[in-house]
C-alpha atoms as a PDB file:
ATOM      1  CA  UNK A   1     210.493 -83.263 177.165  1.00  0.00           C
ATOM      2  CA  UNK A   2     211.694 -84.340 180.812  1.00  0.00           C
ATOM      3  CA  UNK A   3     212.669 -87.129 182.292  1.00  0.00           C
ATOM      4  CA  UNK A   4     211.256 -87.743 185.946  1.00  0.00           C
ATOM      5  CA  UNK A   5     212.656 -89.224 188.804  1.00  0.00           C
ATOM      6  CA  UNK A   6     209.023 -91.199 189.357  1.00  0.00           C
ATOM      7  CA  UNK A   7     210.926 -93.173 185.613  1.00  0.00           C
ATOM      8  CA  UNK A   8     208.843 -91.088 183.757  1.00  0.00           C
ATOM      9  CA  UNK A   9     209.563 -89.403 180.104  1.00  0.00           C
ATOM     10  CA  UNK A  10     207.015 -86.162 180.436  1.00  0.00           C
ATOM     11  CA  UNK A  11     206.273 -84.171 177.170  1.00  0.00           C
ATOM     12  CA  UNK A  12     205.304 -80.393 177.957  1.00  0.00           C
ATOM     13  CA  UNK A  13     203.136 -77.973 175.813  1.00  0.00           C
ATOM     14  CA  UNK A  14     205.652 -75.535 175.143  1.00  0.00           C
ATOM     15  CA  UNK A  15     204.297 -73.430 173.194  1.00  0.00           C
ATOM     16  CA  UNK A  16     201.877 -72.229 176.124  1.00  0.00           C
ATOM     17  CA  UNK A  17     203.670 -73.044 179.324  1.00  0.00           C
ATOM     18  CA  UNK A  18     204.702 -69.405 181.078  1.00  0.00           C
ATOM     19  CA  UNK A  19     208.370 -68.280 180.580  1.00  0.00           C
ATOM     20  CA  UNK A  20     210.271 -68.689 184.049  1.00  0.00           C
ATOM     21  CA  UNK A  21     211.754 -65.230 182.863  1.00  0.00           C
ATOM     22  CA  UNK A  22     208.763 -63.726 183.398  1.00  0.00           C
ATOM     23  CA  UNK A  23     207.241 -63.001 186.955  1.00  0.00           C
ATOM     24  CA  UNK A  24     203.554 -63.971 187.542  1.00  0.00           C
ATOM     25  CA  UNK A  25     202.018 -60.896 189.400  1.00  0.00           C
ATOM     26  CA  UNK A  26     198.795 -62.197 190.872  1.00  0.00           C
ATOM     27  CA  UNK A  27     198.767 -63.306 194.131  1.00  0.00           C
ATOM     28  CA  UNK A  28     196.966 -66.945 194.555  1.00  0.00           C
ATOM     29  CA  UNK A  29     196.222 -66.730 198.554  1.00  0.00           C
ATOM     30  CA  UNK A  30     193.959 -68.562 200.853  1.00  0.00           C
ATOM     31  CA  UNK A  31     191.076 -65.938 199.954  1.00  0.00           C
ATOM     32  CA  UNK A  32     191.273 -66.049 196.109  1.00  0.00           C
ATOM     33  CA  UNK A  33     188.979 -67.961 193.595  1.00  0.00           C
ATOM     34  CA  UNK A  34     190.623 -69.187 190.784  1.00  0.00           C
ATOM     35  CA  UNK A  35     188.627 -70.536 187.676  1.00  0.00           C
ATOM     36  CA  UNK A  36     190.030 -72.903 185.321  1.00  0.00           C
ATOM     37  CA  UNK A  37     191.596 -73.314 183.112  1.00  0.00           C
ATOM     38  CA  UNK A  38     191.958 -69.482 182.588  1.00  0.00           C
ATOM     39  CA  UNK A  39     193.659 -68.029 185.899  1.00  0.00           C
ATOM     40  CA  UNK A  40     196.167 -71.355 186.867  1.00  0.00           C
ATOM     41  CA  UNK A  41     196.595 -73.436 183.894  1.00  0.00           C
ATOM     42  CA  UNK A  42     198.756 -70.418 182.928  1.00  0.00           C
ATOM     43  CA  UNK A  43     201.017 -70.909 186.145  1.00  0.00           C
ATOM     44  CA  UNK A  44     203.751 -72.686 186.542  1.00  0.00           C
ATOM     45  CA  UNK A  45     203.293 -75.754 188.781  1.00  0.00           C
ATOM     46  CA  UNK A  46     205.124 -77.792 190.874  1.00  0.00           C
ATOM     47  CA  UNK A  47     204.272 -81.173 193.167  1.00  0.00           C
ATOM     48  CA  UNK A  48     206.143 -81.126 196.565  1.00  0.00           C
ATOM     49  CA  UNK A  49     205.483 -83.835 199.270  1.00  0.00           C
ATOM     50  CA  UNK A  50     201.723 -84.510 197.345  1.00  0.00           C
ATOM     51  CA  UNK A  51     200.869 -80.861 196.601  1.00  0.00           C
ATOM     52  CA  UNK A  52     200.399 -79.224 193.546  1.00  0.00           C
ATOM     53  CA  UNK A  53     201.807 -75.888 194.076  1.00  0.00           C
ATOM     54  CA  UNK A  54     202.123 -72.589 192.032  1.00  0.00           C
ATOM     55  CA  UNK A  55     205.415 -71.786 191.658  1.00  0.00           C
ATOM     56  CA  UNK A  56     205.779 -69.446 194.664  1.00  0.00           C
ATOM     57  CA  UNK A  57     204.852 -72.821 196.878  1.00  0.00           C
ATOM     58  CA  UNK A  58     201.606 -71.817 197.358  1.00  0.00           C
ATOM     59  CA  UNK A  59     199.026 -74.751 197.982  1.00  0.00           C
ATOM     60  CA  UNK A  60     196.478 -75.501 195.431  1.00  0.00           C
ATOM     61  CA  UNK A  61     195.113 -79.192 195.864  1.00  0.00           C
ATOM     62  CA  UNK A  62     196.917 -82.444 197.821  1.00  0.00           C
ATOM     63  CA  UNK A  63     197.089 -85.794 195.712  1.00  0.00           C
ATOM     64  CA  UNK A  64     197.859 -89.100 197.381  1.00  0.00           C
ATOM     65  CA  UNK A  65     200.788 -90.529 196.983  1.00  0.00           C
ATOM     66  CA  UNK A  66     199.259 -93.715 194.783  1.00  0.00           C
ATOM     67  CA  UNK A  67     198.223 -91.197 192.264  1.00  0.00           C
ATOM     68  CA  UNK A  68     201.850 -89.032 192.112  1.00  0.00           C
ATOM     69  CA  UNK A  69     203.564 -91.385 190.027  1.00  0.00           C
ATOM     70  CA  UNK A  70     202.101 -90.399 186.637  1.00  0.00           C
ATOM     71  CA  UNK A  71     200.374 -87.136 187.655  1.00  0.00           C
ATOM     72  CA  UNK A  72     199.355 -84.922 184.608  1.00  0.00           C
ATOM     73  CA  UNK A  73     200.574 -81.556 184.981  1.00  0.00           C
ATOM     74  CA  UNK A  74     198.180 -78.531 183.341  1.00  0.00           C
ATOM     75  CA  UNK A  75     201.187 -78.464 180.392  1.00  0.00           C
ATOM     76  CA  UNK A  76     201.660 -81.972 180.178  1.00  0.00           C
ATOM     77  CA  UNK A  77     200.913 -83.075 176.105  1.00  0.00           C
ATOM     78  CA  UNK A  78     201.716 -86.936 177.066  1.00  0.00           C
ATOM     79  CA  UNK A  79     203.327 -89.364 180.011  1.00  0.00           C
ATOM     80  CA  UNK A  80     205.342 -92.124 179.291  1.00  0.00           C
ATOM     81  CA  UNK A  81     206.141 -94.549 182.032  1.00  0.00           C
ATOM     82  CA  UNK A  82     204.483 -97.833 183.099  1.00  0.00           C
ATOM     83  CA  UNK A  83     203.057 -96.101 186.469  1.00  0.00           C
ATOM     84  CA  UNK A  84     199.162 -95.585 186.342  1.00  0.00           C
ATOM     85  CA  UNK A  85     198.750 -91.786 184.930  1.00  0.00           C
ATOM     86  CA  UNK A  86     196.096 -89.611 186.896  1.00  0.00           C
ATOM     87  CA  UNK A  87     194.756 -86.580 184.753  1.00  0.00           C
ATOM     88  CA  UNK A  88     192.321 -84.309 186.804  1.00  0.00           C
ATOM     89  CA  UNK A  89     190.003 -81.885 185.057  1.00  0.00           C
ATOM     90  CA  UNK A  90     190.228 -78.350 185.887  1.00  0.00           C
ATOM     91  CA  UNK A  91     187.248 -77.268 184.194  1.00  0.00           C
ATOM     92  CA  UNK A  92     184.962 -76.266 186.824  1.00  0.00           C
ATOM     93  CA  UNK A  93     187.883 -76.674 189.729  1.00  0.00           C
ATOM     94  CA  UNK A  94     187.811 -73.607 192.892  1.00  0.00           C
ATOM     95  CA  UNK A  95     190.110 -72.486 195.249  1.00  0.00           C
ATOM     96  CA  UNK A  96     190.162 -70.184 198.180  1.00  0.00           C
ATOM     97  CA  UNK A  97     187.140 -69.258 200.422  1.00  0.00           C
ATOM     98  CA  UNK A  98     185.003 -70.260 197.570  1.00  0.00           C
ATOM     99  CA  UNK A  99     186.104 -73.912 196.770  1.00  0.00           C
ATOM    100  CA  UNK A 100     182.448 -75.340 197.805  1.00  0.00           C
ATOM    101  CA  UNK A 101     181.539 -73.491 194.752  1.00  0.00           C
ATOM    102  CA  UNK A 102     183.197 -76.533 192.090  1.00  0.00           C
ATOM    103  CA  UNK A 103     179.706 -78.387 193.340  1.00  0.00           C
ATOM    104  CA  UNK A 104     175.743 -77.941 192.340  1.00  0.00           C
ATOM    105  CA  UNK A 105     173.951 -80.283 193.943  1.00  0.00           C
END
């Protein structure tokens, strides 16, 4: 559990977020392809100035600032606050060179 500075109380899946004790070894670049939830639901994230970044600061996705307040992190189990929550599916999401890949017409 984690209080936010957006006057949020967040409630985190412990059980399966990564240990910061242990160092994540694949390199998410501008010319990977990551499936979820598989390859970065298991990543530590982190939102800086409206993107959701790994934990090394690399760039997955940028969310506008209406929709921070209340943002559902891959670990997050439930958000408490009277902000409007935004949950985003990362079922069929893409990154890298590939991203046009998320859509079939």
């Amino acid at each position: 559990m984690s209080g936010s500075l957006d006057n949020t109380v967040r409630v985190w899946d412990t059980a399966n977020v990564p240990s910061p004790l242990n160092e994540y070894t694949r390199h998410v670049g501008e010319n990977s392809v990551l499936d979820f939830p598989a390859d970065i639901v298991s990543l530590p994230f982190k939102l800086q100035q409206g993107w959701v970044q790994t934990s090394s600061g690399e760039s997955l996705f940028w969310l506008p600032e209406p929709l921070r307040t209340g943002f559902w992190m891959p670990h997050n189990t439930l958000i408490i606050g009277r902000s409007q929550q935004t949950k985003v599916s990362y079922k069929n999401f893409k990154h890298g060179t590939k991203w046009d890949k998320c859509y079939t017409p």
